[in-house]
N, C-alpha and C. Protein backbone atom coordinates (compact mmCIF):
# COMPACT_ATOMS: atom_id res chain seq x y z
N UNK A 1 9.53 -176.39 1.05
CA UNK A 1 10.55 -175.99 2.03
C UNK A 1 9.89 -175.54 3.32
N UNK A 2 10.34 -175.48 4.54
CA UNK A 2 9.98 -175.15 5.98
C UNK A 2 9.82 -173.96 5.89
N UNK A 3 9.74 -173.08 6.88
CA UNK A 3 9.88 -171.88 6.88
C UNK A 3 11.07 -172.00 7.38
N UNK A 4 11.28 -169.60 7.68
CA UNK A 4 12.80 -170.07 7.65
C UNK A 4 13.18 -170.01 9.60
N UNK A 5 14.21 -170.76 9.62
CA UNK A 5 14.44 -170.84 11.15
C UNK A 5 14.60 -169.58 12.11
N UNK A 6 13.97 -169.28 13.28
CA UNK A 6 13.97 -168.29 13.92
C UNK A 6 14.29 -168.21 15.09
N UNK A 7 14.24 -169.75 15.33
CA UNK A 7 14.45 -169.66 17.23
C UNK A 7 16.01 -169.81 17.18
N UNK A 8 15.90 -169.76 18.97
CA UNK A 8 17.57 -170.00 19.35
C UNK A 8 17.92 -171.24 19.06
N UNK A 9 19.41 -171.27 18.84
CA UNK A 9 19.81 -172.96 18.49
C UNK A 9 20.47 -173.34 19.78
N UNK A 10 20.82 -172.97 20.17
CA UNK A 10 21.45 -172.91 21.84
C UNK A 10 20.59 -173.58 22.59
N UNK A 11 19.58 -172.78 22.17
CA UNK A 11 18.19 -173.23 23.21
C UNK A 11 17.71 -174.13 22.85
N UNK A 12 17.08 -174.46 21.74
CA UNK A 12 16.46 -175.96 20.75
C UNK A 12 17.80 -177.07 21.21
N UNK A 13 18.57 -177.32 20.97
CA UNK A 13 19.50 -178.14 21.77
C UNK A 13 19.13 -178.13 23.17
N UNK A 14 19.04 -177.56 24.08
CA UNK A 14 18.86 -177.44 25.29
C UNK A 14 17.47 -178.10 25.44
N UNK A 15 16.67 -178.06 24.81
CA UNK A 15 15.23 -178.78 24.89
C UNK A 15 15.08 -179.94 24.39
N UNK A 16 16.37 -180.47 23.52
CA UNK A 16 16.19 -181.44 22.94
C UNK A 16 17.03 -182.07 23.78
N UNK A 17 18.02 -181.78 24.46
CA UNK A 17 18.61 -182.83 25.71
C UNK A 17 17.90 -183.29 26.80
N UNK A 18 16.90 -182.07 26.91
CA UNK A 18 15.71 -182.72 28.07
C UNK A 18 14.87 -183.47 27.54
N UNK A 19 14.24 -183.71 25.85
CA UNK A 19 13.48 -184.55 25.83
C UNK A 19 14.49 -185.91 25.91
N UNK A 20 15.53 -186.35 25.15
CA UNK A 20 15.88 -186.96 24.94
C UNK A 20 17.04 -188.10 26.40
N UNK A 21 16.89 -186.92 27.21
CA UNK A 21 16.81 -187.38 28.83
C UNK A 21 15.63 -187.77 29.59
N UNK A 22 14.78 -187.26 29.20
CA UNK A 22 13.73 -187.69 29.83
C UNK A 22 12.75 -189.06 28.95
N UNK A 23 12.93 -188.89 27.96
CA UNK A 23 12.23 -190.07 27.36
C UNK A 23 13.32 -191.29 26.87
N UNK A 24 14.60 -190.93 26.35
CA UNK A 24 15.12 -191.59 26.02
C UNK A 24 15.50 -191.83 24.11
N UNK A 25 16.26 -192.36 23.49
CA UNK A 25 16.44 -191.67 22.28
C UNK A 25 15.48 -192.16 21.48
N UNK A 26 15.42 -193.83 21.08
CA UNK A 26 14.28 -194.56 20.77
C UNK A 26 12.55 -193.75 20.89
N UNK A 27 12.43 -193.35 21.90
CA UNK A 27 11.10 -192.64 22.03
C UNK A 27 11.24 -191.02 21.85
N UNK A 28 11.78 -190.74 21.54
CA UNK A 28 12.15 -189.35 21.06
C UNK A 28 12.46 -189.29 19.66
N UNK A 29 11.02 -188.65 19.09
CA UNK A 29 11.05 -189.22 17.57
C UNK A 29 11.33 -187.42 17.13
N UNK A 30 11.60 -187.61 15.16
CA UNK A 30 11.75 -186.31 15.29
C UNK A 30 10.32 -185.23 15.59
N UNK A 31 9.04 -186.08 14.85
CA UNK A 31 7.91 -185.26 15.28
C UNK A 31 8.03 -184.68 16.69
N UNK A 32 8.02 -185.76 17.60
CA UNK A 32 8.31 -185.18 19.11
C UNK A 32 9.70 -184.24 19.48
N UNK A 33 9.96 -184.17 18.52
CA UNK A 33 11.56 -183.10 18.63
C UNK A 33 10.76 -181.61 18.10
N UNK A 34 9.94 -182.06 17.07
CA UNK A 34 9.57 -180.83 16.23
C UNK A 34 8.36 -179.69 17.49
N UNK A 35 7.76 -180.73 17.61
CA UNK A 35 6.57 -180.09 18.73
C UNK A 35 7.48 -179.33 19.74
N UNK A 36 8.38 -180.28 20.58
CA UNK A 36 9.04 -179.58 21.48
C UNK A 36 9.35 -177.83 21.91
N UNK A 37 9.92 -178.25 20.60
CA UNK A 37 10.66 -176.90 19.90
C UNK A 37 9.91 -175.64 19.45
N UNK A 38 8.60 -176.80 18.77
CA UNK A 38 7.48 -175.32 18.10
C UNK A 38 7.65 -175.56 17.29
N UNK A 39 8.37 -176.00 16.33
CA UNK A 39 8.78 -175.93 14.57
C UNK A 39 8.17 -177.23 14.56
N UNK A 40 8.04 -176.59 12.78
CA UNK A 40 7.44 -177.83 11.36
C UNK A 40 8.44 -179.28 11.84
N UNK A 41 8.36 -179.87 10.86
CA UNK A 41 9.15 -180.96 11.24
C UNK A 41 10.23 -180.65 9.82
N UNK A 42 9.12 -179.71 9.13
CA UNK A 42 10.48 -179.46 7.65
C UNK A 42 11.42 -178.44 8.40
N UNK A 43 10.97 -177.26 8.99
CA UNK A 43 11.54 -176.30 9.91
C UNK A 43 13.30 -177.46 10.33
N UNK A 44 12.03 -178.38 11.38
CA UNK A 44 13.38 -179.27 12.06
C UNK A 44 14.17 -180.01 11.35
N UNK A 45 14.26 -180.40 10.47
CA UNK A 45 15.52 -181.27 9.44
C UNK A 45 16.28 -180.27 8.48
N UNK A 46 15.61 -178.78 8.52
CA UNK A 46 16.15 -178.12 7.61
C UNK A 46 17.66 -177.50 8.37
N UNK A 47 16.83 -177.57 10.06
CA UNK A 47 17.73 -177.10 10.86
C UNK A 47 18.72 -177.77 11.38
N UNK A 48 18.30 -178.99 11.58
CA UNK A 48 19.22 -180.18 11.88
C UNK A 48 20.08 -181.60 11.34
N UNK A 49 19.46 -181.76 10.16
CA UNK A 49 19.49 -182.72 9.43
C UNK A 49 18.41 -183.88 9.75
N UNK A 50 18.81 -184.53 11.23
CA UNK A 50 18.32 -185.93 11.19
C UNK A 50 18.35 -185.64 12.67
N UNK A 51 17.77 -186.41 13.40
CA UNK A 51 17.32 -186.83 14.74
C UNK A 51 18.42 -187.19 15.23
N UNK A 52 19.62 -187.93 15.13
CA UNK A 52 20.53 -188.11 15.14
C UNK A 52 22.02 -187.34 14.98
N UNK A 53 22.00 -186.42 14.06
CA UNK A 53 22.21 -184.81 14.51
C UNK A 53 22.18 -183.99 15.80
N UNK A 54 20.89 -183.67 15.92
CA UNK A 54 20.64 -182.76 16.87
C UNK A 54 21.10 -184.09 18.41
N UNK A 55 20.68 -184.86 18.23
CA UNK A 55 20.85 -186.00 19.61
C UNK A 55 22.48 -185.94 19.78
N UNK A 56 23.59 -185.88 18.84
CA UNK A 56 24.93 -185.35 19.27
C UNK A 56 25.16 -184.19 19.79
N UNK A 57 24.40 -183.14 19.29
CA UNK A 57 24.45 -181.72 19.79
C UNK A 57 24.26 -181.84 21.55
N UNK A 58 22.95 -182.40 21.48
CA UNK A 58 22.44 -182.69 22.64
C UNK A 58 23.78 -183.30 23.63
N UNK A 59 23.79 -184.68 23.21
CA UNK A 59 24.58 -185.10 24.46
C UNK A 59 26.07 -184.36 24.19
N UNK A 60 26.74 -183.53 23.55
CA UNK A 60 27.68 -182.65 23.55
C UNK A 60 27.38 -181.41 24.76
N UNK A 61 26.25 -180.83 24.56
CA UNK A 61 25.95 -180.43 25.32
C UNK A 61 25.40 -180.92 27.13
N UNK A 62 25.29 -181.86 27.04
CA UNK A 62 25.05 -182.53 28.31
C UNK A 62 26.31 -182.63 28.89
N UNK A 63 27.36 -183.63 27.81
CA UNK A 63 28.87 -183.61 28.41
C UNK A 63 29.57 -182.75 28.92
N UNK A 64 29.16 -181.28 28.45
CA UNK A 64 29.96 -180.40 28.78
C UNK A 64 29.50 -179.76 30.16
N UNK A 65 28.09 -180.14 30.65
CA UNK A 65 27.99 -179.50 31.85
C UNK A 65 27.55 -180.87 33.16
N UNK A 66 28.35 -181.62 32.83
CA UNK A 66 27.90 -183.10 33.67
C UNK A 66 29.50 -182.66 34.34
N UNK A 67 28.84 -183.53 35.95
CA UNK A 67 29.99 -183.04 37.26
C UNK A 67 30.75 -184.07 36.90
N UNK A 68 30.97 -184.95 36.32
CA UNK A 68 32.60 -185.33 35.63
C UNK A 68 33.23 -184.55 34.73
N UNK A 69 32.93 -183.53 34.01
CA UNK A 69 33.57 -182.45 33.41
C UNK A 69 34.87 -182.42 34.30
N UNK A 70 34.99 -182.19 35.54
CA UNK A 70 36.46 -181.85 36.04
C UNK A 70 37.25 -182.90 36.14
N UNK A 71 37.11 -184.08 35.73
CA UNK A 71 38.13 -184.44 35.30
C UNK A 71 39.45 -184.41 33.38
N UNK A 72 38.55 -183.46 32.64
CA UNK A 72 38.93 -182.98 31.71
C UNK A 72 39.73 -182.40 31.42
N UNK A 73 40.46 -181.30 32.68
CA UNK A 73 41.00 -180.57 32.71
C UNK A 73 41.62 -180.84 34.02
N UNK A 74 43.07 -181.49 34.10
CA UNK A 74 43.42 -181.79 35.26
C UNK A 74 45.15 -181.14 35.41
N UNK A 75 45.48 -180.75 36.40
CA UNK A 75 46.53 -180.09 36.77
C UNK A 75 47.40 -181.19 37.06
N UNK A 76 48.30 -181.78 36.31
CA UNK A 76 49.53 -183.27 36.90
C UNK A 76 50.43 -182.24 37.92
N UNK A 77 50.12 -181.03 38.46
CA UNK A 77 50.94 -181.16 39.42
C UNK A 77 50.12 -181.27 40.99
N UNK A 78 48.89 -181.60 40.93
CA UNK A 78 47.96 -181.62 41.46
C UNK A 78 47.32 -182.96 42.21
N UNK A 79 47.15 -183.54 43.46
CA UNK A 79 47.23 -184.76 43.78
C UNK A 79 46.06 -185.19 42.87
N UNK A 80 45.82 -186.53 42.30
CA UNK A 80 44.86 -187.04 41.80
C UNK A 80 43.34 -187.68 42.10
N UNK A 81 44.21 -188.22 43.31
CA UNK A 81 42.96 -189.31 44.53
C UNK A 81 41.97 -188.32 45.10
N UNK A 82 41.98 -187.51 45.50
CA UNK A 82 41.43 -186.40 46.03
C UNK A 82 40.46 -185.72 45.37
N UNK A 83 40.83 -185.68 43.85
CA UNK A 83 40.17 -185.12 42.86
C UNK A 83 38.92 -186.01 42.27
N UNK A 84 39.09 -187.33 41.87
CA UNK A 84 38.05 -188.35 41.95
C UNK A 84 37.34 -188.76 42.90
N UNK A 85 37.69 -188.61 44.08
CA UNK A 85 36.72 -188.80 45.37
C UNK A 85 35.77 -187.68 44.89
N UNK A 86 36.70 -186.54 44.84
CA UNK A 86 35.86 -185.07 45.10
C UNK A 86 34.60 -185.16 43.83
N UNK A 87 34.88 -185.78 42.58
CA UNK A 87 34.15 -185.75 41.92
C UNK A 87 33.03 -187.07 41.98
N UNK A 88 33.01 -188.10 42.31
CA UNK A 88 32.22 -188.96 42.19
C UNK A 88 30.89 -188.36 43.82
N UNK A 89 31.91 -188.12 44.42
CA UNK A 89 30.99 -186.96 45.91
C UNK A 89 30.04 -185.91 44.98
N UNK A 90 30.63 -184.94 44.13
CA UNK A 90 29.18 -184.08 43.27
C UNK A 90 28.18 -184.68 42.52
N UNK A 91 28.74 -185.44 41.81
CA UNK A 91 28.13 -186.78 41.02
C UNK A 91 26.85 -187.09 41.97
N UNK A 92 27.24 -187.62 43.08
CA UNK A 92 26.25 -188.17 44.09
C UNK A 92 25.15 -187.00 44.71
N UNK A 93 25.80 -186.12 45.01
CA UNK A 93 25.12 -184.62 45.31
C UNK A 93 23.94 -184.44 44.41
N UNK A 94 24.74 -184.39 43.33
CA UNK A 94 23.39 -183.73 41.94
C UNK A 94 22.53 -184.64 41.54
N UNK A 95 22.65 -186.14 41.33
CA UNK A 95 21.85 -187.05 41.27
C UNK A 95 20.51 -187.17 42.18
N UNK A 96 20.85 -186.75 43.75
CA UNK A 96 20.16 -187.12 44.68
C UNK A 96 19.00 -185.73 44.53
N UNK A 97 19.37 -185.09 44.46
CA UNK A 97 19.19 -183.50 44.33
C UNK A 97 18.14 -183.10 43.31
N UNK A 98 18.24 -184.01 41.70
CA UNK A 98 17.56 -184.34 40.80
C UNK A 98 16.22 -184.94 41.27
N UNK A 99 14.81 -184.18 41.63
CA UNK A 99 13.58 -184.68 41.69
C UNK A 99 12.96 -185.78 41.29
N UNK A 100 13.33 -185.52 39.37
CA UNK A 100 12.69 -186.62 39.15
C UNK A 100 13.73 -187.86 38.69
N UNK A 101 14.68 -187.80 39.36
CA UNK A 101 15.93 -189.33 39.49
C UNK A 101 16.07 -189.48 38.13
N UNK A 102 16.43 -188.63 36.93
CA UNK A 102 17.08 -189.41 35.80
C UNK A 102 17.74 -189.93 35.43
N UNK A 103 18.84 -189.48 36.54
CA UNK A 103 20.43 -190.61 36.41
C UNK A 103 20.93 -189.47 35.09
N UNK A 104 21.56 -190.28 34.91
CA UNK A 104 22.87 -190.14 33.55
C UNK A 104 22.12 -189.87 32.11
N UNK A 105 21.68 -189.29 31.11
CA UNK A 105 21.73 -189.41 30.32
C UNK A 105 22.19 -190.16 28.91
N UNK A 106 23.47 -190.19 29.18
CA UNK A 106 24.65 -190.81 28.53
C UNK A 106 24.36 -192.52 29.15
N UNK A 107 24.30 -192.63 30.07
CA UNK A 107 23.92 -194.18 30.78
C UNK A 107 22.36 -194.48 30.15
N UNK A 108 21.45 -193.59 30.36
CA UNK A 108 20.48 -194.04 30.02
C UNK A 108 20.37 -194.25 28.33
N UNK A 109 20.95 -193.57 27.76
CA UNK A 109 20.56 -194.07 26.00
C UNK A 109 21.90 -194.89 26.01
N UNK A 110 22.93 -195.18 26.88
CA UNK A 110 23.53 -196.75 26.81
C UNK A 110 22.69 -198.13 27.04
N UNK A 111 22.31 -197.77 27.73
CA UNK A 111 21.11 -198.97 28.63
C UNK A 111 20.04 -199.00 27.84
N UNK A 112 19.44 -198.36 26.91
CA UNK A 112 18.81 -198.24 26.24
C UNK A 112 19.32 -199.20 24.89
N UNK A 113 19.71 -198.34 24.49
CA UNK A 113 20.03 -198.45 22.93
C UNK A 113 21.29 -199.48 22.29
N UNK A 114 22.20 -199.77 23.14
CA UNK A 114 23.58 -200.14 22.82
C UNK A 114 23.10 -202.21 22.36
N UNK A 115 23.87 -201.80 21.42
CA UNK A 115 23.27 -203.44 20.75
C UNK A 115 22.06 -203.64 19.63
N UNK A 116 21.49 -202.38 19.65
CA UNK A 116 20.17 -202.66 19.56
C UNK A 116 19.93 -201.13 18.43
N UNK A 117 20.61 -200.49 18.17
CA UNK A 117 20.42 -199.33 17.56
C UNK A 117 21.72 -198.72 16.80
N UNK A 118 22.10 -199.41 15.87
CA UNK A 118 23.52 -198.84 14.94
C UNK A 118 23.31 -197.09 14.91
N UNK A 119 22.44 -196.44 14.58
CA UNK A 119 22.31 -194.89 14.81
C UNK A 119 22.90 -194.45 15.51
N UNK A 120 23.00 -194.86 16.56
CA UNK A 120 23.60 -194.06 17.76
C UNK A 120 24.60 -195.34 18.72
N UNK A 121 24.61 -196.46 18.53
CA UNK A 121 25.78 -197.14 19.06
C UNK A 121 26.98 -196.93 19.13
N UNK A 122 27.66 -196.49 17.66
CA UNK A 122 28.70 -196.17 17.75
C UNK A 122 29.26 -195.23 18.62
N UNK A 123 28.40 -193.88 18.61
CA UNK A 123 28.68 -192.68 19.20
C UNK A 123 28.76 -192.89 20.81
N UNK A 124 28.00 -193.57 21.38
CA UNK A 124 27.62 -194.03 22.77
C UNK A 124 29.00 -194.75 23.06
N UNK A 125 29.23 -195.65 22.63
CA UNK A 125 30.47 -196.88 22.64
C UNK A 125 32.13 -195.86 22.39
N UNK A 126 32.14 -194.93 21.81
CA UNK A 126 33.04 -194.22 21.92
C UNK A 126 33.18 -193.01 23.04
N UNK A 127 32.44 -192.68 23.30
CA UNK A 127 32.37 -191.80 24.47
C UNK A 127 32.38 -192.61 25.86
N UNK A 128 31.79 -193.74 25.93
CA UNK A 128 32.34 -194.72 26.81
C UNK A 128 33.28 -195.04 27.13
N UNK A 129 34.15 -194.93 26.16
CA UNK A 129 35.88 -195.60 25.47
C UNK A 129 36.51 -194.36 26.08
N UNK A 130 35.82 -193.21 25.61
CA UNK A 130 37.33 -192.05 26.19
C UNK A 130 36.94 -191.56 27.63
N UNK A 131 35.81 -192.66 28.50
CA UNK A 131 35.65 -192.00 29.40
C UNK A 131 36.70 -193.00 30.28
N UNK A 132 36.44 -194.10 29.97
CA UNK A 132 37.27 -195.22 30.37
C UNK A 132 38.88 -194.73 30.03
N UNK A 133 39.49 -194.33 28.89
CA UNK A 133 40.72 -193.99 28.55
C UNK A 133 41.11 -192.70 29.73
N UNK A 134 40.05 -191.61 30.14
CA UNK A 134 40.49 -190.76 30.26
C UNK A 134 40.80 -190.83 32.20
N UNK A 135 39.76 -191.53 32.61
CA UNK A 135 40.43 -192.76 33.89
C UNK A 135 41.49 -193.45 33.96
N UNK A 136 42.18 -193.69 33.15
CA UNK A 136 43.29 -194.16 32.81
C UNK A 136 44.33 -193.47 32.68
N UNK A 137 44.17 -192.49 32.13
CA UNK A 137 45.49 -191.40 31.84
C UNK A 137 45.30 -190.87 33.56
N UNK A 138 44.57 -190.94 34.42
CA UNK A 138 44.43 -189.95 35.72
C UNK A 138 45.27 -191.30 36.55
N UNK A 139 45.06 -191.91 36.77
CA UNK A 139 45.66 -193.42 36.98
C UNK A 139 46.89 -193.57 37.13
N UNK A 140 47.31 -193.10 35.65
CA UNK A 140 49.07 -192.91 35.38
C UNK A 140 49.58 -191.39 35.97
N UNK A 141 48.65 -190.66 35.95
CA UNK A 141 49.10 -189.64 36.45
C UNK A 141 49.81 -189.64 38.17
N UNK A 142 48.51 -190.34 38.36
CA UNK A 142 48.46 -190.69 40.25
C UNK A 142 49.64 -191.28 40.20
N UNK A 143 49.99 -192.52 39.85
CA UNK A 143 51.52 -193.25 39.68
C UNK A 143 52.57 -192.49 39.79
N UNK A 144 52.90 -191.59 38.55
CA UNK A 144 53.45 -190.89 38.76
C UNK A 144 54.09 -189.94 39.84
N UNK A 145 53.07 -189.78 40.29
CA UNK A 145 52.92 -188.87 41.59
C UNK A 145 53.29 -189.51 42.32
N UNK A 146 53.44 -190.66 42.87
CA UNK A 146 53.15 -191.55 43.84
C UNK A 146 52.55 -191.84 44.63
N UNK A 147 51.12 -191.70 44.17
CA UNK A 147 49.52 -192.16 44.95
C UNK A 147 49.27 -193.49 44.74
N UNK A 148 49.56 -193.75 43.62
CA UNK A 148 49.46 -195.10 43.59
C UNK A 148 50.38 -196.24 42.84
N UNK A 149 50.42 -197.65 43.28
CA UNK A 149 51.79 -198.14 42.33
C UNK A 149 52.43 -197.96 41.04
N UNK A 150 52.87 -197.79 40.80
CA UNK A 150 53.28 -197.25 39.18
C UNK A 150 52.84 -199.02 38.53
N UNK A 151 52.72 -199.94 39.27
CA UNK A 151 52.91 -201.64 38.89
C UNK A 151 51.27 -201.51 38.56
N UNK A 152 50.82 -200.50 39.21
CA UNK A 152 48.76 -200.66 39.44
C UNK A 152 48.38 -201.20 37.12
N UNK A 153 47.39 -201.59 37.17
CA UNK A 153 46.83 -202.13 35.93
C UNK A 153 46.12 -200.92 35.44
N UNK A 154 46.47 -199.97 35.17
CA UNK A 154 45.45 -199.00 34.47
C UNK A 154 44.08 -199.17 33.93
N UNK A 155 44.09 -199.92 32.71
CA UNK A 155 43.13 -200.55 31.92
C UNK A 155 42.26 -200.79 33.20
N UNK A 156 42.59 -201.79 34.00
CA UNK A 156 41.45 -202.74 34.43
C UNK A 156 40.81 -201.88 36.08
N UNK A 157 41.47 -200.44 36.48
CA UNK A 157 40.92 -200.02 37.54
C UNK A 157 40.40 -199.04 36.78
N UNK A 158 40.99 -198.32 35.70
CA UNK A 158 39.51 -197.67 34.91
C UNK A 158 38.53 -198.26 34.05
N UNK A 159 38.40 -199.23 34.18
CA UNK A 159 37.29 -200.03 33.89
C UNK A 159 36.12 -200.23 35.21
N UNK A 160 37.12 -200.54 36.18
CA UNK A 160 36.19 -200.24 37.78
C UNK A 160 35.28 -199.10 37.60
N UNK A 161 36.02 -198.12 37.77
CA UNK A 161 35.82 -196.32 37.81
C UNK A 161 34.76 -196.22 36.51
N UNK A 162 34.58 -196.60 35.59
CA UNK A 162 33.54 -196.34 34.63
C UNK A 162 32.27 -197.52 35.20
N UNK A 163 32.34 -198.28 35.34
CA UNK A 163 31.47 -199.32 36.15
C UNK A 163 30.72 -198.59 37.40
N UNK A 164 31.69 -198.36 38.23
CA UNK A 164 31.25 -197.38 39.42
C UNK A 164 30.12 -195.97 38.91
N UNK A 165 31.22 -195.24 38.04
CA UNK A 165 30.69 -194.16 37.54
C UNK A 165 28.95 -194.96 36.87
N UNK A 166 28.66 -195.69 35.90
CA UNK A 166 27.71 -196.25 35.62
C UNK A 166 26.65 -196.41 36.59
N UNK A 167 26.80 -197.45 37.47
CA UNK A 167 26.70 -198.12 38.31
C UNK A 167 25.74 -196.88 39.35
N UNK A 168 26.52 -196.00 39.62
CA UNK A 168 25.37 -194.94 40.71
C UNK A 168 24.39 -194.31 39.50
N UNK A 169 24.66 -193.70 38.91
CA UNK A 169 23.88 -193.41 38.09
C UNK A 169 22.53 -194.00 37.96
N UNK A 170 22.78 -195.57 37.82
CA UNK A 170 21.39 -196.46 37.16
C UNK A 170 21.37 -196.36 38.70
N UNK A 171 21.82 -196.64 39.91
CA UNK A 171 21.18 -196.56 41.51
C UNK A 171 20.49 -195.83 41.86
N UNK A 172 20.76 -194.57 41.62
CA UNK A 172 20.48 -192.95 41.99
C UNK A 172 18.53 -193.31 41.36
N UNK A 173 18.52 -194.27 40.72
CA UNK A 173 16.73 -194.07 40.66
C UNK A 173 16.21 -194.63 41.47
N UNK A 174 16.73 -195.33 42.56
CA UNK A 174 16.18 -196.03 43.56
C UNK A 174 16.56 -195.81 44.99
N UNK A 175 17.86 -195.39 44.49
CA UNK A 175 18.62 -195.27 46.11
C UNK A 175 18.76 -193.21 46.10
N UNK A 176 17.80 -193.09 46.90
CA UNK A 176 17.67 -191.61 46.59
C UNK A 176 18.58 -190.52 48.32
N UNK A 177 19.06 -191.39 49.12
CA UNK A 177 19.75 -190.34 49.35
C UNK A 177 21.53 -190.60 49.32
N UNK A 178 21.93 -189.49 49.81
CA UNK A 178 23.06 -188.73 49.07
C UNK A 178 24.17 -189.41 50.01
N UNK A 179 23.96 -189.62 51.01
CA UNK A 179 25.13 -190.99 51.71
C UNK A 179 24.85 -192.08 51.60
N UNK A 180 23.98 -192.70 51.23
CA UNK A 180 23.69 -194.02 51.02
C UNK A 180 24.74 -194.04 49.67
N UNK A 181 24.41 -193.58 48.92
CA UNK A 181 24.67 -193.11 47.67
C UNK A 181 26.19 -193.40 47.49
N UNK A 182 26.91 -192.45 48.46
CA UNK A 182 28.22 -192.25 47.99
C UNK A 182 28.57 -192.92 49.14
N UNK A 183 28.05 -194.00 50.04
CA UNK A 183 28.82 -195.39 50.78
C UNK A 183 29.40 -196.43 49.50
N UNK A 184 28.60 -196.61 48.51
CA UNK A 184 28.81 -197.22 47.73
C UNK A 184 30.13 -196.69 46.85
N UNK A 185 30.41 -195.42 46.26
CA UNK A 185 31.41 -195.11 46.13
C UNK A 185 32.92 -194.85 47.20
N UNK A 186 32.58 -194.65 48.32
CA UNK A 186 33.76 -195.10 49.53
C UNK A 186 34.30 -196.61 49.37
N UNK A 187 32.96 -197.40 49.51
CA UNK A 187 34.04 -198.87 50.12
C UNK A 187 34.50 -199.17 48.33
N UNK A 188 34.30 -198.41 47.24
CA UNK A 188 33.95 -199.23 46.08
C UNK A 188 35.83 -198.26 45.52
N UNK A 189 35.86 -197.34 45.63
CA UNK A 189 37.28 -196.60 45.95
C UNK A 189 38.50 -197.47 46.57
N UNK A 190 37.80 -197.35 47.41
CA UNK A 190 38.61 -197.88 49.19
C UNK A 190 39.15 -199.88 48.74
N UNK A 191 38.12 -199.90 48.08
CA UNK A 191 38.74 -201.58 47.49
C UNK A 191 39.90 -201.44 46.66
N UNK A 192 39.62 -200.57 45.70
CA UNK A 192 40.64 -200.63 44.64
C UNK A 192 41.73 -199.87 44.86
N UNK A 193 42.03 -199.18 45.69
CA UNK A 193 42.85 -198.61 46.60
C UNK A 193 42.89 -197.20 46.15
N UNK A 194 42.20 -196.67 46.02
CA UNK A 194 41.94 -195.24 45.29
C UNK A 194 41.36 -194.44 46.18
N UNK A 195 40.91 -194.57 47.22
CA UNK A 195 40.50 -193.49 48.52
C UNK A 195 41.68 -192.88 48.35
N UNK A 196 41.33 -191.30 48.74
CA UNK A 196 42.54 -190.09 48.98
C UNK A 196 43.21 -190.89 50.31
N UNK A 197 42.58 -191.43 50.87
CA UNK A 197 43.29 -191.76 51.98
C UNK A 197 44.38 -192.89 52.35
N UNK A 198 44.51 -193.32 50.54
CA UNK A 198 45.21 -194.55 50.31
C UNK A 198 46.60 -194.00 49.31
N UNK A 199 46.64 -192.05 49.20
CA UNK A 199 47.38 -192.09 48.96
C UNK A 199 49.06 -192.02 49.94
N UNK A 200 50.38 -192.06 49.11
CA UNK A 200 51.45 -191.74 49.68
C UNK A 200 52.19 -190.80 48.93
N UNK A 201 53.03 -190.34 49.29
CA UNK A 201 53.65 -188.95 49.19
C UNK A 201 54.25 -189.14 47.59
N UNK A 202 54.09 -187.95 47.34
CA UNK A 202 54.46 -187.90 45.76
C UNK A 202 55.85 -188.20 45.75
N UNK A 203 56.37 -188.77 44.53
CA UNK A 203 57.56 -188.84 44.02
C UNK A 203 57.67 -187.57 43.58
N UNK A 204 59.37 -187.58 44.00
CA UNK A 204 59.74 -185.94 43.40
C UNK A 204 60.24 -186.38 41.61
């Protein structure tokens, strides 16, 4: 048996999202989880189960403090268009801002792994799904409101919006400043008619 566990788990998650951001999941083995941390590697499975374990913890924890978080919690009495500009604008902020350009996490063990790794495909491919769904419910919301046509295709402009959302992410390692950056999200808005500035007055 390991010894018995002593450190923070708060924190061991927190170190294990940076390795697993910074190297990627494939190269983030559990030995290299164990070192990280300081612990045995019996220590680490006693604590975690499996590499795959703690790598949900991880990107749970990533999800919860990534600048699309505000769209999670959205006010329907609240204009919509305004709110996705505003967020794909921090998105661009913090990326640029990021030294060593990692982009997305969540993008990077997509781009990584998806196709190619049943361990963690599924989990990736569903969080994809409700990020895409949850663009969608904001969509209908806007409709509602009357920002945008109630006739608009949901499905297929939050499919844009996750593309987009993708899309800077994998940029942000090359295209390093912060208006260049978010030109690409203006005209890429502004097409699909989703600029705040494309909205019209709410339906009562």
């Amino acid at each position: 048996m390991g010894r018995p566990i002593s450190f923070d788990r708060d924190e061991a998650v927190r170190i294990a999202m940076y390795e697993f951001w910074d190297h990627g999941y494939n190269a983030t083995s559990a030995k290299a989880l164990s070192e990280a941390l300081g612990i045995t590697r019996s220590s680490f499975y006693n604590a975690f189960e499996s590499r795959r374990s703690i790598f949900e913890e991880a990107l749970a924890l990533y999800k919860s403090e990534a600048p699309d978080r505000a769209l999670d919690a959205v006010d329907v009495n609240a204009p919509v268009l305004p709110l996705l500009n505003s967020m794909f604008k921090e998105v661009c902020r913090i990326l640029c801002e990021d030294g060593d350009a990692r982009g997305c996490m969540t993008v990077n063990c997509l781009a990584e792994s998806s196709g190619r790794n049943p361990e963690i495909d599924g989990l990736l491919v569903s969080l994809t799904e409700a990020s895409i769904d949850r663009f969608a419910g904001l969509l209908r919301v806007a409709a509602k409101r009357g920002e945008i046509p109630r006739k608009t295709q949901f499905r297929k402009k939050a499919l844009a919006l996750q593309t987009l959302l993708t899309g800077i992410n994998l940029m942000s390692k090359v295209v390093r400043d912060e208006k260049e950056l978010m030109s690409i999200v203006s005209q890429t808005l502004s097409g699909l008619g989703l600029s705040h500035t494309h909205a019209t007055r709410p339906t009562k």
